[in-house]
C-alpha atoms as a PDB file:
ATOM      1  CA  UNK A   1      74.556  95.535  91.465  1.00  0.00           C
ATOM      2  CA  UNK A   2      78.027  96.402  90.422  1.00  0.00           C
ATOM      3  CA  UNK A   3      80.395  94.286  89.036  1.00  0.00           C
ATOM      4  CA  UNK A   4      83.830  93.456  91.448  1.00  0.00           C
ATOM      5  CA  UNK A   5      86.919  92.391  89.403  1.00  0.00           C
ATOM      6  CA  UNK A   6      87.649  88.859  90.366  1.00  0.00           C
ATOM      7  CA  UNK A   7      91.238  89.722  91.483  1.00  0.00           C
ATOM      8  CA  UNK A   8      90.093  92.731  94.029  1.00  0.00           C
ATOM      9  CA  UNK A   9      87.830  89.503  95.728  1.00  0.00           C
ATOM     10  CA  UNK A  10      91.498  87.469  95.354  1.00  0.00           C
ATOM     11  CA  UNK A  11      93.346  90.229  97.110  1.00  0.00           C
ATOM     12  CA  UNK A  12      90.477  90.637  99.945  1.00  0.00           C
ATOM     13  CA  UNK A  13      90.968  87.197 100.432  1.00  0.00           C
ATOM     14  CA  UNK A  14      94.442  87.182 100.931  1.00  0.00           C
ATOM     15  CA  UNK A  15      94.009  90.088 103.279  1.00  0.00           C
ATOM     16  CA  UNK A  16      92.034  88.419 105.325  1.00  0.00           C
ATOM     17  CA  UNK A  17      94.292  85.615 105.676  1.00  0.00           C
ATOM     18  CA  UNK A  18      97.426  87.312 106.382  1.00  0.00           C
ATOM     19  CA  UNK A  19      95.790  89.060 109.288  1.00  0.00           C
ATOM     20  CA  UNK A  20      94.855  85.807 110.725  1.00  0.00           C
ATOM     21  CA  UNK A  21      98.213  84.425 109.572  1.00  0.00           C
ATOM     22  CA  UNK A  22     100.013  87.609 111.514  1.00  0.00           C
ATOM     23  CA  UNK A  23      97.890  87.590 114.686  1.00  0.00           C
ATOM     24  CA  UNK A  24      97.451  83.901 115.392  1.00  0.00           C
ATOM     25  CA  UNK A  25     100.688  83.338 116.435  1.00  0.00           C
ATOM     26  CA  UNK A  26     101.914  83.168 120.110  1.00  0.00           C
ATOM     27  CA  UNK A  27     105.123  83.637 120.332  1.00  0.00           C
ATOM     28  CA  UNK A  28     107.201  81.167 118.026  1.00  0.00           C
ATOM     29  CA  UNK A  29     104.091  78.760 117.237  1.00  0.00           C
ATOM     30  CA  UNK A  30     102.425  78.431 114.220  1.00  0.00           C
ATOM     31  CA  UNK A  31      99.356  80.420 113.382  1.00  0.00           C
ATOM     32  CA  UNK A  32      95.952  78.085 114.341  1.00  0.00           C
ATOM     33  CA  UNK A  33      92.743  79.079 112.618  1.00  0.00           C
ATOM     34  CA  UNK A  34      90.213  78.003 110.314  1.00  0.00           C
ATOM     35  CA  UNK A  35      89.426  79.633 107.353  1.00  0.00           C
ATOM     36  CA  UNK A  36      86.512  78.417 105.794  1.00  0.00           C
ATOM     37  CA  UNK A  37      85.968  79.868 102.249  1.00  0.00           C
ATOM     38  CA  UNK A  38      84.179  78.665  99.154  1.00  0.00           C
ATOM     39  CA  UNK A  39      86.132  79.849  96.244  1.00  0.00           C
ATOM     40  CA  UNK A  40      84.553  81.389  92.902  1.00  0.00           C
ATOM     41  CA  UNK A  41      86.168  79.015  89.986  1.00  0.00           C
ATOM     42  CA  UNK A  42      87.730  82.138  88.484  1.00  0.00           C
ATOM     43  CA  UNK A  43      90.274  82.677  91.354  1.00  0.00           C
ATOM     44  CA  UNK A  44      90.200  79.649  92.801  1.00  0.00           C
ATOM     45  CA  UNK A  45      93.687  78.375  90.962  1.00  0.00           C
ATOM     46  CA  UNK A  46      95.631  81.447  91.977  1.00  0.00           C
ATOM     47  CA  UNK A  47      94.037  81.465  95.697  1.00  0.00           C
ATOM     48  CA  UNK A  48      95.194  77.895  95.934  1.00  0.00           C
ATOM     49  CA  UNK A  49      98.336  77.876  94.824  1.00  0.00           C
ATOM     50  CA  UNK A  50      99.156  81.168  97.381  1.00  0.00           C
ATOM     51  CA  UNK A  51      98.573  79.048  99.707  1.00  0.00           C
ATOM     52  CA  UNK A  52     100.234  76.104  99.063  1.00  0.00           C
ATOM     53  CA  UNK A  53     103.090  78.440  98.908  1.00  0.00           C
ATOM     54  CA  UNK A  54     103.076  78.407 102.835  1.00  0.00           C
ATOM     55  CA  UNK A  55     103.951  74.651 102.306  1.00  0.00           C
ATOM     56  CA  UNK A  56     102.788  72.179 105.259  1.00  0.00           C
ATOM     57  CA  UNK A  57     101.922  75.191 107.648  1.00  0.00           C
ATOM     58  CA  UNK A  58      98.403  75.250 105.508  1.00  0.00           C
ATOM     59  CA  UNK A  59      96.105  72.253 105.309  1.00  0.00           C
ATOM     60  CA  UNK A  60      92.809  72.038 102.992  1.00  0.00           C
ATOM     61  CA  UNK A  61      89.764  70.341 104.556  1.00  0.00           C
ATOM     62  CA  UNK A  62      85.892  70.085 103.479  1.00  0.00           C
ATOM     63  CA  UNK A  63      83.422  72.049 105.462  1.00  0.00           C
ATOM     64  CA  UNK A  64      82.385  67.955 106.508  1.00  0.00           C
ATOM     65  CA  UNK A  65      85.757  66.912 107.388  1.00  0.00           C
ATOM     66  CA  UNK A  66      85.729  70.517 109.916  1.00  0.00           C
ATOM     67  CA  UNK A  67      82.547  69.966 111.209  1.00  0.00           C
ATOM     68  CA  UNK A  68      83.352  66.307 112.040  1.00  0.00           C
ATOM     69  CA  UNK A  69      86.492  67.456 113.993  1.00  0.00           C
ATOM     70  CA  UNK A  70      84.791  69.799 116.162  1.00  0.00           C
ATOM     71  CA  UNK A  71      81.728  67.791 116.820  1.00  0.00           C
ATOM     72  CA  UNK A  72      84.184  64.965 117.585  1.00  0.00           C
ATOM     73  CA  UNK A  73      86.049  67.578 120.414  1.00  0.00           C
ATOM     74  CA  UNK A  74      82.934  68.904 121.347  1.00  0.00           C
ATOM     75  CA  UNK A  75      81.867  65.130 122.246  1.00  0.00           C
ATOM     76  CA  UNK A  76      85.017  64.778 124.451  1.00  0.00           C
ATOM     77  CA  UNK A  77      84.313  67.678 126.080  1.00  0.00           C
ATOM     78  CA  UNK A  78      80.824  66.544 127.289  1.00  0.00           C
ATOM     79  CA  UNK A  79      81.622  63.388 128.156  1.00  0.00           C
ATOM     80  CA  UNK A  80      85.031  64.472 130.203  1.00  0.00           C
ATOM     81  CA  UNK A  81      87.249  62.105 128.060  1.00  0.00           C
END
């Protein structure tokens, strides 16, 4: 197995994001998407702070608190409400 610097994972990361960032939009509105990721503790400060540097247009959430949400929709949806 060969060894991947921690900031080439940081950057793939960010990659990732941007693209959803960039193509989630419609029109003026904000970008809406999930982005689940658990974060190695050796890039986890620098990850973080990137993207609190989008301000309040990024929100952190536990897996739980994102599962609860959609179970909670998906609910709704069943039940017609």
């Amino acid at each position: 197995m060969e060894y991947v610097s921690t900031r080439v994972v940081e950057q793939i990361w960010k990659d990732k994001f941007m693209w959803l960032w960039e193509h989630g939009k419609e029109g003026n509105e904000a970008a809406d998407f999930v982005f689940p990721i658990l974060i190695h503790p050796d890039t986890s400060d620098r990850f973080v702070k990137w993207l609190q540097g989008f301000g309040d247009s990024v929100q952190f959430y536990t897996h739980e608190q994102i599962a609860t949400a959609w179970l909670s929709v998906k609910q709704k949806e069943v039940l017609g409400i």
